[in-house]
Protein backbone atom coordinates (compact mmCIF):
# COMPACT_ATOMS: atom_id res chain seq x y z
CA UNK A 1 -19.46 -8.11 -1.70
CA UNK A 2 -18.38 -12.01 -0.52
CA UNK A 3 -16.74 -12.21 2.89
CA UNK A 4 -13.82 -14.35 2.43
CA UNK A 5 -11.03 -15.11 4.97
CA UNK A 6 -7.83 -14.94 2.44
CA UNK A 7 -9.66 -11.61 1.11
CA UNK A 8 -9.92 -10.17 4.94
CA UNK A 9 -6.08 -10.84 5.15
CA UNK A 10 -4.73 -9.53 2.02
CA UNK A 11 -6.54 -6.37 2.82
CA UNK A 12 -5.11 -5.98 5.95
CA UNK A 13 -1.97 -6.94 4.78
CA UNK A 14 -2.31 -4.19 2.36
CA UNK A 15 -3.73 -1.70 4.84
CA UNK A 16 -0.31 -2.56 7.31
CA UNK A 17 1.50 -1.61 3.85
CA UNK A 18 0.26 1.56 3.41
CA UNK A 19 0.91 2.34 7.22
CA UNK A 20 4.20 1.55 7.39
CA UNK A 21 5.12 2.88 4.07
CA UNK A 22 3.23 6.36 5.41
CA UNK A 23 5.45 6.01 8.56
CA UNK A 24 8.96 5.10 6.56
CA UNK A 25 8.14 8.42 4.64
CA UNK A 26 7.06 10.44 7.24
CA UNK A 27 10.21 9.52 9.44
CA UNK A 28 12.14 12.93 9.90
CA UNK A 29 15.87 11.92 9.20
CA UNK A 30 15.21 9.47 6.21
CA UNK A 31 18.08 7.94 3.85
CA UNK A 32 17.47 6.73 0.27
CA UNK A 33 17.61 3.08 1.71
CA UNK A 34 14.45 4.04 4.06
CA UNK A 35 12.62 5.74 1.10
CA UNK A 36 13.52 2.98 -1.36
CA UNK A 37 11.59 0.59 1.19
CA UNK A 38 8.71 2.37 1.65
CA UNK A 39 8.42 2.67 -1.96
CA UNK A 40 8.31 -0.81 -2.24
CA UNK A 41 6.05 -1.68 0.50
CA UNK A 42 3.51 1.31 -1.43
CA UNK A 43 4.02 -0.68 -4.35
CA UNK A 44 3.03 -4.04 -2.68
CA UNK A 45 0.15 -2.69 -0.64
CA UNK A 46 -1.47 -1.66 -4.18
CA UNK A 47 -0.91 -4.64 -5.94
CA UNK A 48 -2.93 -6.37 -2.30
CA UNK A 49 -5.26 -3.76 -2.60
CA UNK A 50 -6.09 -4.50 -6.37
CA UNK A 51 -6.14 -8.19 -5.89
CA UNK A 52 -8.97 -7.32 -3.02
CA UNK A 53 -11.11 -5.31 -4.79
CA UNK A 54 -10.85 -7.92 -8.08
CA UNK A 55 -11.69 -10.42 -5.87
CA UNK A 56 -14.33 -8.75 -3.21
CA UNK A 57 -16.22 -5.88 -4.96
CA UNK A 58 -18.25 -6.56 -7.71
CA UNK A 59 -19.14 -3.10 -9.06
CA UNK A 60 -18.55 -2.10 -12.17
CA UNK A 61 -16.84 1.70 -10.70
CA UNK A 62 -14.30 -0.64 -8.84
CA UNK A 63 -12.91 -2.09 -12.65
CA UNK A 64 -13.65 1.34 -13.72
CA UNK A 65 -10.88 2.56 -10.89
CA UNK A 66 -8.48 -0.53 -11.08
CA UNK A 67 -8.02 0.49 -15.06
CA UNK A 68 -7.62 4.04 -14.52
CA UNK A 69 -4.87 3.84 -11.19
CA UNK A 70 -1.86 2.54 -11.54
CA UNK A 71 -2.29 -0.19 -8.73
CA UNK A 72 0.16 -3.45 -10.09
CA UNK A 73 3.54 -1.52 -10.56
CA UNK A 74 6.05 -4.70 -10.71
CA UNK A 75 9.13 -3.58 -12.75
CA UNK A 76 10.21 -1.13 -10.64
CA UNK A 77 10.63 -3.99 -8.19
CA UNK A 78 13.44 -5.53 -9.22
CA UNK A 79 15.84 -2.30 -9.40
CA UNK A 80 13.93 -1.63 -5.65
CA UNK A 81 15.40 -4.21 -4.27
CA UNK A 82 18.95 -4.00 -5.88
CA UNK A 83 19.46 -0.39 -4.65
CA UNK A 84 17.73 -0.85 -1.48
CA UNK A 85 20.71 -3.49 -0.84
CA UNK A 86 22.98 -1.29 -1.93
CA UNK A 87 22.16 1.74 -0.23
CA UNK A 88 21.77 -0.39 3.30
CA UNK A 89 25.00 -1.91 2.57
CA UNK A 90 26.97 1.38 1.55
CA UNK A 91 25.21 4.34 3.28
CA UNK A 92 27.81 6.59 2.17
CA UNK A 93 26.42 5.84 -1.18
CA UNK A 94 24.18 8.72 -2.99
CA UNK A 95 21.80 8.66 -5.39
CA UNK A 96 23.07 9.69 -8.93
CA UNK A 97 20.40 10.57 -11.99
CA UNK A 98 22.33 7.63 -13.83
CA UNK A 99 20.35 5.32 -11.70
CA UNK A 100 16.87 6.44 -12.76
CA UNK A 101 17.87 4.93 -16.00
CA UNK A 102 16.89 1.43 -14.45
CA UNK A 103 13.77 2.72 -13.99
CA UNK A 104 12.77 3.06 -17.18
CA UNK A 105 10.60 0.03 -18.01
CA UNK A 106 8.13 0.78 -15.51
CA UNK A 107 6.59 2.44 -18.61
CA UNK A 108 5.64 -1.54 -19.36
CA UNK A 109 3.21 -1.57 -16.43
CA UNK A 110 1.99 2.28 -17.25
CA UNK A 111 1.14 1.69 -20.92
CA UNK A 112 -2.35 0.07 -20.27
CA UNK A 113 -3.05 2.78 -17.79
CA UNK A 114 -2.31 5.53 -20.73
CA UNK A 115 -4.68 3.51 -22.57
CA UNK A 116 -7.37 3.51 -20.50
CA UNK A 117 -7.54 7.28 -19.97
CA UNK A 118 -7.04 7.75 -23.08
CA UNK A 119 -10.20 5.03 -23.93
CA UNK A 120 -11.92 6.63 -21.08
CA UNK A 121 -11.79 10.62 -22.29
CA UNK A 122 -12.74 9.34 -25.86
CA UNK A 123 -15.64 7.48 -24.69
CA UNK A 124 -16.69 10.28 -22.33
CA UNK A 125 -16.95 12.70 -25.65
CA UNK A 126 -18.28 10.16 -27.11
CA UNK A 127 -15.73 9.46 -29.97
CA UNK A 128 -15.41 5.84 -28.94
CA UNK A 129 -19.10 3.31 -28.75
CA UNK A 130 -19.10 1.13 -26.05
CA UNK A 131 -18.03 -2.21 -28.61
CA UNK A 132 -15.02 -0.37 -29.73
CA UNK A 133 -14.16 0.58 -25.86
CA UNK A 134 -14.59 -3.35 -24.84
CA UNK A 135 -12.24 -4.51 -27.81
CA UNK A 136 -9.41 -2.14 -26.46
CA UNK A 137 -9.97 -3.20 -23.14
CA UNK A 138 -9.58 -7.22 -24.21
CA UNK A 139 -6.73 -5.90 -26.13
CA UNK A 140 -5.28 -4.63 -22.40
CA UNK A 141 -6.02 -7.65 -20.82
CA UNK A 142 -4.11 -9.40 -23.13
CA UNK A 143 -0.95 -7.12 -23.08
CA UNK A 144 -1.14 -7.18 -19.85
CA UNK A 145 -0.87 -11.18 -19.60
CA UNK A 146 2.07 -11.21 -22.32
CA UNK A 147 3.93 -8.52 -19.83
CA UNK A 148 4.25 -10.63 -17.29
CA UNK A 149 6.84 -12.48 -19.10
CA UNK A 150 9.39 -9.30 -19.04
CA UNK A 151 8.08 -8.76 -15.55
CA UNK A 152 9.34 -12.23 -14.11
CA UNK A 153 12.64 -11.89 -15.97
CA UNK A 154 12.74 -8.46 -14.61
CA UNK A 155 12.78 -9.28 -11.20
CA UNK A 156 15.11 -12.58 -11.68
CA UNK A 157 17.45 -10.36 -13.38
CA UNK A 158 17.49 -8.18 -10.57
CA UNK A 159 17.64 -10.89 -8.17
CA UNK A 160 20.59 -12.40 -9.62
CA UNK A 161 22.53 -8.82 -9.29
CA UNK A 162 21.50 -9.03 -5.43
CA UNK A 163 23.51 -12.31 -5.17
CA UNK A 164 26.43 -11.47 -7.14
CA UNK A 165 26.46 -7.64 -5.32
CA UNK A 166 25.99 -10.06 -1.99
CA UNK A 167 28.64 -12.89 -2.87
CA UNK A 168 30.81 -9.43 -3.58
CA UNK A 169 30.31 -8.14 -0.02
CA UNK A 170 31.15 -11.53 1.49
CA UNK A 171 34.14 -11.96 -0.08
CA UNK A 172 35.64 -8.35 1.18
């Protein structure tokens, strides 16, 4: 392990996520607006936490962990933040299953997780060698760099329905 100063501040950044979130949760009379928040700030503390222990621990169990836990979960995001406006701004508003619909493409992010379970239970009964375990997992990485194009128009498609639901509420 390196001490670094940016490192000591994203974890605690990421350990003030997971407290709050844990508080937004725990709060007796909570609204979908207050869970929809605390979802996201579980969502960022994990993607802190991932980028800490990437950065900070160099043993192999820590890659072992960040493959096998779903710790970057960015396309639920987007939708987050649209209904978390919505449900601040209309608090009369409730949750219909239609909605979970937008939800869908956080299978994007879980994909490469399936994968390396799956990898990881073959190699552990020893169907998979080691060389054919390290070609899927370059075969991740690079998945996971060509998501990140849906994931940024994701969340600026998302973004864009927060102005024009906001330029909406200004106007009534």
């Amino acid at each position: 392990m390196t001490f670094n100063v940016l490192n000591t501040i994203i974890l605690l950044g990421s350990l003030q996520g997971f407290i709050f979130s844990f508080l937004l949760f725990s709060k007796t009379k909570k609204g979908t607006a207050e869970k929809l928040l605390a979802t996201m700030l579980l969502f960022m503390a994990l993607a802190s936490l991932n980028i800490y222990l990437s950065e900070s621990v160099r043993y192999w169990q820590v890659g072992v962990f960040l493959s096998l836990v779903p710790t970057i979960l960015i396309m639920p995001l987007g939708p987050l933040i649209y209904f978390y406006l919505r449900f601040m701004m209309e608090p009369s508003l409730v949750w219909k299953g239609k909605y979970w619909i937008h939800f869908l493409s956080v299978s994007v992010d879980l994909l490469p997780i399936v994968g390396a379970w799956i990898l990881g239970i073959g190699f552990w009964f020893k169907s998979f060698d080691q060389d054919y375990l390290l070609s899927w997992g370059n075969t991740i990485d690079q998945y996971n760099t060509y998501t990140d194009i849906p994931r940024w128009v994701s969340i600026t498609v998302y973004l864009l329905l927060v102005k024009r639901y906001y330029k909406k509420l200004r106007a009534n």
